[in-house]
Protein backbone atom coordinates (compact mmCIF):
# COMPACT_ATOMS: atom_id res chain seq x y z
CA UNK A 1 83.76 -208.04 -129.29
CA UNK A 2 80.62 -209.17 -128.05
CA UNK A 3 78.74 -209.15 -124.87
CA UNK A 4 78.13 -213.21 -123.96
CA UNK A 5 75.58 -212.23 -121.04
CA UNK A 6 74.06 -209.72 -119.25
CA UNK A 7 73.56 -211.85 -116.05
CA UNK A 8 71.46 -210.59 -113.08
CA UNK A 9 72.05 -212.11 -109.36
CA UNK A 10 69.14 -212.25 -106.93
CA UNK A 11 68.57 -213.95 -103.74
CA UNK A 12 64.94 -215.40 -104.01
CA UNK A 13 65.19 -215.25 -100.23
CA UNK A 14 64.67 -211.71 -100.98
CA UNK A 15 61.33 -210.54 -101.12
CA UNK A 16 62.23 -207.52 -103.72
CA UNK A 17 63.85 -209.64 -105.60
CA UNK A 18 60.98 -210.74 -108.14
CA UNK A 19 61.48 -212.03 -111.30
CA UNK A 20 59.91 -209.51 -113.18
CA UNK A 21 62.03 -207.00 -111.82
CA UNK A 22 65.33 -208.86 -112.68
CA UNK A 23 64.18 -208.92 -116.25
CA UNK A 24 63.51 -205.51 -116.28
CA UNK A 25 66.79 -204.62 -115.07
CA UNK A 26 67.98 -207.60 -117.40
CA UNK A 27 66.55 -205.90 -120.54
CA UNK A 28 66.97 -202.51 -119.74
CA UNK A 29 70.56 -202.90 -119.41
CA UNK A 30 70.50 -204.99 -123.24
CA UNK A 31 68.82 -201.75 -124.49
CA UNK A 32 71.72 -199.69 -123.14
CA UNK A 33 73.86 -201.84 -124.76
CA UNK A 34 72.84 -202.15 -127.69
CA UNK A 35 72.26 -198.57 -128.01
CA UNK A 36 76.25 -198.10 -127.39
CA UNK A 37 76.25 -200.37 -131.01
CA UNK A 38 77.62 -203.75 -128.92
CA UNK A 39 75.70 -206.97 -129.58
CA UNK A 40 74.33 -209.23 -127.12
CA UNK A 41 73.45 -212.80 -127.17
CA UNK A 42 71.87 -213.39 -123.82
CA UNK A 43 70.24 -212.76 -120.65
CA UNK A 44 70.87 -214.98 -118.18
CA UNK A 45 69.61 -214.89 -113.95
CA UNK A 46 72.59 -216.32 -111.30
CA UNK A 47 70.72 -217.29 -107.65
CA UNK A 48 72.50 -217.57 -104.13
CA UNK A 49 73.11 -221.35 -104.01
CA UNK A 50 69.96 -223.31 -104.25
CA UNK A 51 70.71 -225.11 -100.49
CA UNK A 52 69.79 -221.80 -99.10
CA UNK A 53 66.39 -221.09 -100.38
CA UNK A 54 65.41 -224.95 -101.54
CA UNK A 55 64.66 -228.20 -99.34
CA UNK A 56 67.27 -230.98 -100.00
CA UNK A 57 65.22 -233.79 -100.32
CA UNK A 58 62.69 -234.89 -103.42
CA UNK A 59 60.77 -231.93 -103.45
CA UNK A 60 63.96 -230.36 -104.88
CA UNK A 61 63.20 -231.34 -108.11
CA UNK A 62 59.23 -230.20 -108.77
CA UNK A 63 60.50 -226.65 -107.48
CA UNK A 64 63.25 -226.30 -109.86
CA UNK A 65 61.86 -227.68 -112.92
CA UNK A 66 59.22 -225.07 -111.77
CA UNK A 67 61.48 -222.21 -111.00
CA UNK A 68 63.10 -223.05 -114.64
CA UNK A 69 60.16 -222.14 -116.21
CA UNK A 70 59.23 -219.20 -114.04
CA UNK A 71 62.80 -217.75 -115.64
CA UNK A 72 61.95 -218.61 -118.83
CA UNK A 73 58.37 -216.99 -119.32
CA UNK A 74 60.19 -214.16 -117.80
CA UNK A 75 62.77 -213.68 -120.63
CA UNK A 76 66.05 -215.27 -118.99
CA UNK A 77 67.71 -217.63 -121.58
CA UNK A 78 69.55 -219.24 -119.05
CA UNK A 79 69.43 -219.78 -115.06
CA UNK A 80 72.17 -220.98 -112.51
CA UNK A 81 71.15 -222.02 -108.66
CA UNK A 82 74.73 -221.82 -107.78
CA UNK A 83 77.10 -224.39 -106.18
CA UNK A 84 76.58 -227.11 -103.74
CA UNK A 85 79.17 -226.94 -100.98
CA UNK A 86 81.09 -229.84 -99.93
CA UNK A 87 79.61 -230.02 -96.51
CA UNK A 88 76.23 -230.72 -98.36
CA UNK A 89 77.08 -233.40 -100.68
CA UNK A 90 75.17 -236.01 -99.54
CA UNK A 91 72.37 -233.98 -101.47
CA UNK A 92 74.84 -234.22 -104.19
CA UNK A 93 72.06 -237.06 -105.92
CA UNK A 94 69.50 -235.13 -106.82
CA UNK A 95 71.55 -232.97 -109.32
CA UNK A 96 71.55 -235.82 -112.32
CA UNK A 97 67.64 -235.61 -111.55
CA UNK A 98 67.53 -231.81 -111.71
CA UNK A 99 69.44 -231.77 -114.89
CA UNK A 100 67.39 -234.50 -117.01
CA UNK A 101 63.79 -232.54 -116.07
CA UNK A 102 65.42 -229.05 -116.93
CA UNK A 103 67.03 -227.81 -120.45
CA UNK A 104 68.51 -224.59 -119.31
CA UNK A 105 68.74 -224.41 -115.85
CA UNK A 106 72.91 -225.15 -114.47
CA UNK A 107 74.15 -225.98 -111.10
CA UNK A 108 77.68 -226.50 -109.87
CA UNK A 109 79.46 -228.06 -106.62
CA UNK A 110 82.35 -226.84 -104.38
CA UNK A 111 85.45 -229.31 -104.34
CA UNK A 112 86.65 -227.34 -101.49
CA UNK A 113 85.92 -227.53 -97.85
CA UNK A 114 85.00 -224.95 -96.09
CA UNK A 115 88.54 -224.84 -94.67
CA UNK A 116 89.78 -224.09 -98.57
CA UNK A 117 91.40 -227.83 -98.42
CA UNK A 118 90.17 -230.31 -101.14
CA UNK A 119 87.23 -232.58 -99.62
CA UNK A 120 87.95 -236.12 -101.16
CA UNK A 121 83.94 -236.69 -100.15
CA UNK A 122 83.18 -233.85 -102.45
CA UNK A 123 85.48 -234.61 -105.21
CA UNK A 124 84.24 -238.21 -105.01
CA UNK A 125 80.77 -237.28 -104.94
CA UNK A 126 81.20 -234.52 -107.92
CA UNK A 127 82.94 -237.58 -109.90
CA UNK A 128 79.63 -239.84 -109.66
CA UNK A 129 77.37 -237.03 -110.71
CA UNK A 130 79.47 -236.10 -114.08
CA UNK A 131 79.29 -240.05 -114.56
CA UNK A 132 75.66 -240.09 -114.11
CA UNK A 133 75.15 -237.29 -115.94
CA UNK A 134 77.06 -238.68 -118.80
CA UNK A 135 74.57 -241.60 -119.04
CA UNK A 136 71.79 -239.11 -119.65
CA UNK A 137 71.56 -238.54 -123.48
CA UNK A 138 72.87 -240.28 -126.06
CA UNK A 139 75.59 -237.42 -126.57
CA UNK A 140 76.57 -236.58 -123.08
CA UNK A 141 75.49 -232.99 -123.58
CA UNK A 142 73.81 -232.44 -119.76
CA UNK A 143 77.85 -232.03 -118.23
CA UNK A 144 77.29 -228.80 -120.20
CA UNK A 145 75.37 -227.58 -117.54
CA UNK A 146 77.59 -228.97 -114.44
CA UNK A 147 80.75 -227.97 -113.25
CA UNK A 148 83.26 -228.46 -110.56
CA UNK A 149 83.93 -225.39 -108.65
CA UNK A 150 87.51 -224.89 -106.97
CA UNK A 151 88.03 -221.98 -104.40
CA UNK A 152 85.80 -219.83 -107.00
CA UNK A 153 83.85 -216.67 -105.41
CA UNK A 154 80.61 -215.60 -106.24
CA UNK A 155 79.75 -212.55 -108.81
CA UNK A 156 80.57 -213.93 -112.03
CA UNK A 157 78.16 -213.30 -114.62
CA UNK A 158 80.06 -216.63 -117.03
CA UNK A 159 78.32 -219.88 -116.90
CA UNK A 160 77.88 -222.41 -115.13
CA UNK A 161 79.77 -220.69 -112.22
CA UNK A 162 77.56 -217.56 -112.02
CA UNK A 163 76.24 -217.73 -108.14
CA UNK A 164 75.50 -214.69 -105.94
CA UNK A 165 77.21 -214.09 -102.65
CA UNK A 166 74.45 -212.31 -100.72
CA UNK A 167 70.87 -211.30 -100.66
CA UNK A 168 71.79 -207.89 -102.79
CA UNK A 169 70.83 -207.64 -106.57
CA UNK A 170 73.34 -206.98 -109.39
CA UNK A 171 73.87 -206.56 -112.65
CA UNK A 172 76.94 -208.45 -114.38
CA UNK A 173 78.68 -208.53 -117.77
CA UNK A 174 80.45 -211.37 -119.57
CA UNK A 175 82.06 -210.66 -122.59
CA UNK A 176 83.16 -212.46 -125.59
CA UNK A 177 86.58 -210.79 -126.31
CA UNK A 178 89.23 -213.16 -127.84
CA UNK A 179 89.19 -211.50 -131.34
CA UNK A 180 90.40 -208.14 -129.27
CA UNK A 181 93.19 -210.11 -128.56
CA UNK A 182 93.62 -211.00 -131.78
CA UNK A 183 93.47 -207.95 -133.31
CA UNK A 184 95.90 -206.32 -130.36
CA UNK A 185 98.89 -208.85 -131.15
CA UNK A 186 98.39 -208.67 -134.75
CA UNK A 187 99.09 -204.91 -134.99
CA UNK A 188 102.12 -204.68 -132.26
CA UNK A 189 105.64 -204.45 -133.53
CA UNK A 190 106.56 -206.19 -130.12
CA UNK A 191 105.51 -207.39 -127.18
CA UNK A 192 105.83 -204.22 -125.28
CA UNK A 193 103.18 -202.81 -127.67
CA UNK A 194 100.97 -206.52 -128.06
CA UNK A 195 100.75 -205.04 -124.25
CA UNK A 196 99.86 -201.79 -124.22
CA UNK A 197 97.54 -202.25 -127.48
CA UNK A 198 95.36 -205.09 -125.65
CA UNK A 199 95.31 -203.29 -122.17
CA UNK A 200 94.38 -199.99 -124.33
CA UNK A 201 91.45 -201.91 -126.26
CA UNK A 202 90.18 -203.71 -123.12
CA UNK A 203 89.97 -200.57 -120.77
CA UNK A 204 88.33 -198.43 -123.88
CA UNK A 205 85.83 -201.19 -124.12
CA UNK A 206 85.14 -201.67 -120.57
CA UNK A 207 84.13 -197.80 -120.14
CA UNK A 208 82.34 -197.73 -123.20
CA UNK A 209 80.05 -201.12 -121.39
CA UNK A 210 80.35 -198.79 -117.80
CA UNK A 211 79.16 -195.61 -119.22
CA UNK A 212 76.07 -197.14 -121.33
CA UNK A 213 75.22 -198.80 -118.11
CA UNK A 214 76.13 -197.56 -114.96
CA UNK A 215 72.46 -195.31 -114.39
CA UNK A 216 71.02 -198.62 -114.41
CA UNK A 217 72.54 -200.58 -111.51
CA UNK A 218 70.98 -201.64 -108.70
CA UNK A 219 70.68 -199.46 -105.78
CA UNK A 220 74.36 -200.15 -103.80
CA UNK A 221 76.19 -201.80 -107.39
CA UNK A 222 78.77 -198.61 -107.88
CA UNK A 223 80.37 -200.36 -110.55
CA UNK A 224 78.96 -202.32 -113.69
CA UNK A 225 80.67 -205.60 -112.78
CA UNK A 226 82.48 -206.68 -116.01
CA UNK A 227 83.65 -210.17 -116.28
CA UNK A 228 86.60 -209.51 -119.24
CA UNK A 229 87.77 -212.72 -119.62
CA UNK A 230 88.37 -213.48 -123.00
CA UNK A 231 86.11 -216.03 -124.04
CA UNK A 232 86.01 -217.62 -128.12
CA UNK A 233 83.89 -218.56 -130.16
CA UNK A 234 84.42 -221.69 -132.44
CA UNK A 235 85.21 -219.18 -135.00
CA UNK A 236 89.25 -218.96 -135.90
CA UNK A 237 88.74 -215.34 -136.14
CA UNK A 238 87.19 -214.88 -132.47
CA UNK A 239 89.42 -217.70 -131.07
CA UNK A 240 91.81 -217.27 -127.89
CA UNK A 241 93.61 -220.16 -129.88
CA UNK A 242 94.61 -217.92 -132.82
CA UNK A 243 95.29 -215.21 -130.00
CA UNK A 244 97.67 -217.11 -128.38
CA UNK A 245 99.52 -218.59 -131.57
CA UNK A 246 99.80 -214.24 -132.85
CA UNK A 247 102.31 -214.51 -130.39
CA UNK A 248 104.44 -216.79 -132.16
CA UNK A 249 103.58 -220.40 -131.46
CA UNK A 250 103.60 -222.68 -133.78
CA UNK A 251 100.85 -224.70 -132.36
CA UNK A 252 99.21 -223.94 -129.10
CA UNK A 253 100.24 -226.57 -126.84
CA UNK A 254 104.03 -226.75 -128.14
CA UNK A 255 106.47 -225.58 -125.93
CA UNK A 256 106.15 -221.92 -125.15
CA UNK A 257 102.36 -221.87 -124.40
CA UNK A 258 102.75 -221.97 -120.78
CA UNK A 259 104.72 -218.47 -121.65
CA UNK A 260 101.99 -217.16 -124.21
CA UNK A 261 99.30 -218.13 -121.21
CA UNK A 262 101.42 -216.29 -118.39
CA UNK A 263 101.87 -213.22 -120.79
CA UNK A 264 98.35 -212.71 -121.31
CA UNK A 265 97.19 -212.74 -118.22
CA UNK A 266 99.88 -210.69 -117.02
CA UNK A 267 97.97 -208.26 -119.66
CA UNK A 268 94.84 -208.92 -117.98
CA UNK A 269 95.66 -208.43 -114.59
CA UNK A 270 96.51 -204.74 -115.47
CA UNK A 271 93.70 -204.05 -117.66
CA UNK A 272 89.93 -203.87 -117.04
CA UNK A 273 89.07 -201.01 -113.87
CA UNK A 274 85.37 -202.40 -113.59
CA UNK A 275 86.30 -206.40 -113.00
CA UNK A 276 84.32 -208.92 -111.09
CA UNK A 277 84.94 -213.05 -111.83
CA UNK A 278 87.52 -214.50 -113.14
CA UNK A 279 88.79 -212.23 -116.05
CA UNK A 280 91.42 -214.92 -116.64
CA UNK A 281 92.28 -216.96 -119.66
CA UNK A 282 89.33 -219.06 -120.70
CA UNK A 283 90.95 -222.60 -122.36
CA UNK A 284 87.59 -224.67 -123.36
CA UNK A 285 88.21 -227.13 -126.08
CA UNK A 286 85.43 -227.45 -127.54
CA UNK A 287 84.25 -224.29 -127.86
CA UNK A 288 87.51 -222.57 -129.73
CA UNK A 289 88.19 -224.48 -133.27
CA UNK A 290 92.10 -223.88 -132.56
CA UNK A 291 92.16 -225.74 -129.12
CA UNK A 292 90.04 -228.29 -130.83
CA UNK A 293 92.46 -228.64 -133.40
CA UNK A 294 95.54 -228.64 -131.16
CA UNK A 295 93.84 -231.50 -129.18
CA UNK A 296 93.25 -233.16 -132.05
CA UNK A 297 96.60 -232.84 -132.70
CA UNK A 298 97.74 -234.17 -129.48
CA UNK A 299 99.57 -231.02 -128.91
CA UNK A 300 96.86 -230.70 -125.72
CA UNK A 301 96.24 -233.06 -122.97
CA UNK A 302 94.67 -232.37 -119.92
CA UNK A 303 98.05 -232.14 -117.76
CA UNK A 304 99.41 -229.38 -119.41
CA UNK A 305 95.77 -227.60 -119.87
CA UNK A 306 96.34 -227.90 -115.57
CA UNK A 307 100.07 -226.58 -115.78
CA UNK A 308 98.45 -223.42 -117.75
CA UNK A 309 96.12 -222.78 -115.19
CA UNK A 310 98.75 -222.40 -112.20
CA UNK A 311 99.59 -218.91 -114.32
CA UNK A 312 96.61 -218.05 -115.76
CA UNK A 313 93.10 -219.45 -116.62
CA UNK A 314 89.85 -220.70 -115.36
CA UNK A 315 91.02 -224.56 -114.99
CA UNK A 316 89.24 -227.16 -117.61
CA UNK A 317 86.61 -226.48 -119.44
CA UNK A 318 84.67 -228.54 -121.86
CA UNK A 319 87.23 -231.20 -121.96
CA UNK A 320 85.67 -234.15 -124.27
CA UNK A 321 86.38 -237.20 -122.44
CA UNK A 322 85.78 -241.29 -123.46
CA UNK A 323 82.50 -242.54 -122.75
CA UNK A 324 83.44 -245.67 -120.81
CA UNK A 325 85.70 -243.60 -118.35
CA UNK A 326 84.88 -244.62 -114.79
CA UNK A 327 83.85 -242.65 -111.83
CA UNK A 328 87.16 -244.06 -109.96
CA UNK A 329 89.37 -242.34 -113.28
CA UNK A 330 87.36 -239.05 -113.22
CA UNK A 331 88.31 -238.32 -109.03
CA UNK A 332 91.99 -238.25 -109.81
CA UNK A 333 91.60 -235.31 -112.25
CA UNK A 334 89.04 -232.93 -109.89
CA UNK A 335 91.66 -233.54 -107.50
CA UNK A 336 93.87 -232.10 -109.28
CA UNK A 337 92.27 -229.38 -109.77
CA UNK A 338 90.66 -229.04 -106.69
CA UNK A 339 94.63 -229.20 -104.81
CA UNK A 340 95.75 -226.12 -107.30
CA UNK A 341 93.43 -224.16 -106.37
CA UNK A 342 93.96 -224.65 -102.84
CA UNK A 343 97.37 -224.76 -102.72
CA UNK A 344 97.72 -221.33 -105.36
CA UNK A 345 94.39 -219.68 -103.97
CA UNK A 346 92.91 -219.47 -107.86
CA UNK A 347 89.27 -219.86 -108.81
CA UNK A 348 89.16 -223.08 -111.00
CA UNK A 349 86.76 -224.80 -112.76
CA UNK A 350 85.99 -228.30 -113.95
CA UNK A 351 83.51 -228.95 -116.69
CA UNK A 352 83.96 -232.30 -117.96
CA UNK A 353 82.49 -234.23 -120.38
CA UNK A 354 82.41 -238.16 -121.31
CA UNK A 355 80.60 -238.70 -124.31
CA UNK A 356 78.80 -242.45 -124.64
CA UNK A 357 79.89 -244.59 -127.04
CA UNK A 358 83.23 -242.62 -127.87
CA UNK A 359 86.84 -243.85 -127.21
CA UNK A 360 90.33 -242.19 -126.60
CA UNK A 361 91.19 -240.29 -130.24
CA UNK A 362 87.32 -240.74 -131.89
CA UNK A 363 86.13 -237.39 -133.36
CA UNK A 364 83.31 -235.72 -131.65
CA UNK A 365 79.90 -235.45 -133.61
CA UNK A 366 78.32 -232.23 -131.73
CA UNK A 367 75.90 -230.06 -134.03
CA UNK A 368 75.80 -227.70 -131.88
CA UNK A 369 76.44 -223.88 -132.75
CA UNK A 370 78.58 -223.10 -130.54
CA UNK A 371 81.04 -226.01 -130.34
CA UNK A 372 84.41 -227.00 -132.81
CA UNK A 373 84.30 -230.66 -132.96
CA UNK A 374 87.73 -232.73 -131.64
CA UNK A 375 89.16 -235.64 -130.51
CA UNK A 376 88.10 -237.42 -127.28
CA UNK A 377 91.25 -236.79 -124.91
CA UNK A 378 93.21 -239.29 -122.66
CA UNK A 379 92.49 -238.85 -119.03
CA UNK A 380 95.91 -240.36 -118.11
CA UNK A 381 93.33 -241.71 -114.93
CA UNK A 382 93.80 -244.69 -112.81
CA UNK A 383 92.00 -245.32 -109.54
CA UNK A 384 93.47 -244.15 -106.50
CA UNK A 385 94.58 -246.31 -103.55
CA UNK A 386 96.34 -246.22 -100.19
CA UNK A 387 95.99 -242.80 -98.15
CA UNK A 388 94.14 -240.92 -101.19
CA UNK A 389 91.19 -243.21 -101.21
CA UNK A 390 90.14 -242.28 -98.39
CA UNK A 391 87.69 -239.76 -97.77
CA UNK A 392 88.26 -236.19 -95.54
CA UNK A 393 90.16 -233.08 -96.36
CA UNK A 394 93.64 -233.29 -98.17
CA UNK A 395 95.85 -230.55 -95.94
CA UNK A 396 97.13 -228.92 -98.23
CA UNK A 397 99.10 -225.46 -97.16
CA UNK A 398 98.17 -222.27 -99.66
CA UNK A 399 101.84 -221.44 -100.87
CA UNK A 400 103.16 -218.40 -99.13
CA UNK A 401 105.66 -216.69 -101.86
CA UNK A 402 106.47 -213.45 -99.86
CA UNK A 403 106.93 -215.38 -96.33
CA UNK A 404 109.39 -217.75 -98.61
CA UNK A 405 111.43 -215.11 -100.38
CA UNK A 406 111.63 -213.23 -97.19
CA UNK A 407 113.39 -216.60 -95.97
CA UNK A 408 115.44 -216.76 -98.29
């Protein structure tokens, strides 16, 4: 296991909140750490959403180019401004700007009202941004740093969702864990014991991270915040892929993987006493060689990477898409998404990218560290008509399982 980021939240609304003293904090708590023998690759600094302490008009872009660099000289690897809500989408235009004059800097937007119903304005508005952004660089690369956000809450130190809730500081920890996974369900003798063993590993971990840092938290943080999802690595060996096939599947993406999914995150509902985020099941393609494989495969589409995510995961995540794919085909899909969340109350995401110049089945040509190459995927998109064309709020109802089975 590894720790992906130590990620500190501040409100720069807040006067104490410099950022010299988040990178403090930042490194302090790298030091602990790393003392307790656990690796870490980065540091990274989360903001309240960028509406509440920036103007949302053209000077948007000159003060986060410039904030960008503030983090940068000040040791942060990586920065998120947080989410755009739906009610301010019109300002939704600026982001493909923001994104070409920064390298490091990652922003998000809500594709749910603030009722919790999906906002077709939002969702349509999301859709021309990942298109623009698309159009940016010759590879596509800049959706890296954008994602849809569905019903997600603030706190969690994983990119690019990472926002903070309130004008307190904290201290967050995102962990790369799939190989724990691995190693659990390689050594049970059933899945009684594939349980016990992963719950086991993933508590003794998560006190060993609390214990190292817990004198360091902010004044009012009691806990140390750990996001345990278990994120891969494009390594088979640290892949949630390989994970998921210990369990018996003979290819991720076969029948039986919507069991495998709801099985682990049964697992990681129980396990973990010092959670904050998602700790779900993190599915992105193309940074796990085994889900790149299996969508090379076809044994992946996007549909059933959605059915996973009604038990289990974080929604769709790095999800290679053809470079010619309109903004009228990518809607469809973030509504989708956006209606599961609502209608399950889960915290989805939706980080997609078309890559220019690629088609439906072409191999991806990333040289990039941390991705596994794999095929582009079929949207299965058309453009909407009739009733869903239209902009406003889709009414969707959040599903009520106790008031139902009381019913019945």
């Amino acid at each position: 296991m590894r720790i992906r980021s130590v990620t500190i939240l501040i409100d720069p609304n807040n006067p104490t909140h410099s950022l010299e003293s988040a990178s403090s904090l930042g490194s302090s708590m790298i030091e602990a750490l790393q003392k307790s023998g656990l690796e870490v690759q980065t540091m990274r600094l989360a903001t309240t959403p960028f509406s509440t302490w920036c103007r949302l008009d053209g000077s948007i872009i000159e003060k986060l180019v410039g904030f960008e660099k503030q983090t940068i000289d000040n040791q942060f690897n990586y920065v998120s401004v947080g989410p755009l809500s739906a009610e301010d989408s019109d300002a939704a235009g600026f982001i493909p700007q923001i994104l070409g004059h920064t390298s490091g800097l990652f922003c998000t937007m809500h594709l749910l009202s603030k009722s919790g119903h999906p906002s077709m304005k939002s969702i349509k508005t999301c859709a021309k941004v990942i298109k623009e952004n698309s159009t940016l660089t010759e590879d596509g690369f800049v959706n890296l740093r954008f994602a849809a956000l569905a019903g997600v809450h603030p706190g969690s130190p994983f990119f690019p969702a990472a926002y903070n809730g309130n004008s307190s500081m904290k201290a967050h920890i995102a962990v790369e864990s799939a190989d724990v996974a691995i190693d659990a369900f390689s050594n049970a003798q059933d899945l009684e014991s594939a349980e016990r063993l992963l719950i086991q590993a993933i508590n003794e971990l998560a006190e060993r991270i609390h214990k190292s840092t817990r004198h360091l938290l902010p004044e009012g943080q009691t806990d140390s915040g750990i996001d345990f999802t278990l994120a891969p690595h494009p390594d088979e060996d640290r892949s949630i892929g390989t994970a998921l096939e210990k369990l018996g599947l003979p290819g991720f993406g076969s029948a039986g993987s919507l069991a495998a999914s709801a099985f682990l995150m049964s697992i990681l509902d129980q396990a973990n006493p010092h959670r904050i985020g998602f700790n779900g099941l993190m599915l992105p393609i193309l940074e796990d060689s085994i889900l790149a494989k299996r969508t090379s495969e076809g044994l992946l589409t996007i549909q059933n990477l959605l059915l996973y995510s009604a038990v289990c995961g974080t929604g769709l995540d790095c999800i290679p898409l053809p470079g010619d794919i309109t903004t009228e085909e990518i809607i469809p899909i973030l509504m989708d998404t956006a209606a599961l969340s609502s209608r399950l109350q889960k915290q989805l995401t939706a980080r997609l990218m078309p890559v220019p110049g690629k088609k439906i089945g072409d191999m991806t040509t990333y040289e990039f560290e941390y991705f596994a190459n794999s095929r582009i995927m079929d949207p299965v998109s058309r453009e909407l008509n009739g009733l869903f064309s239209l902009d406003g709020d889709i009414p969707i109802r959040t599903l009520k399982l106790i008031d139902r089975f009381a019913r019945e």
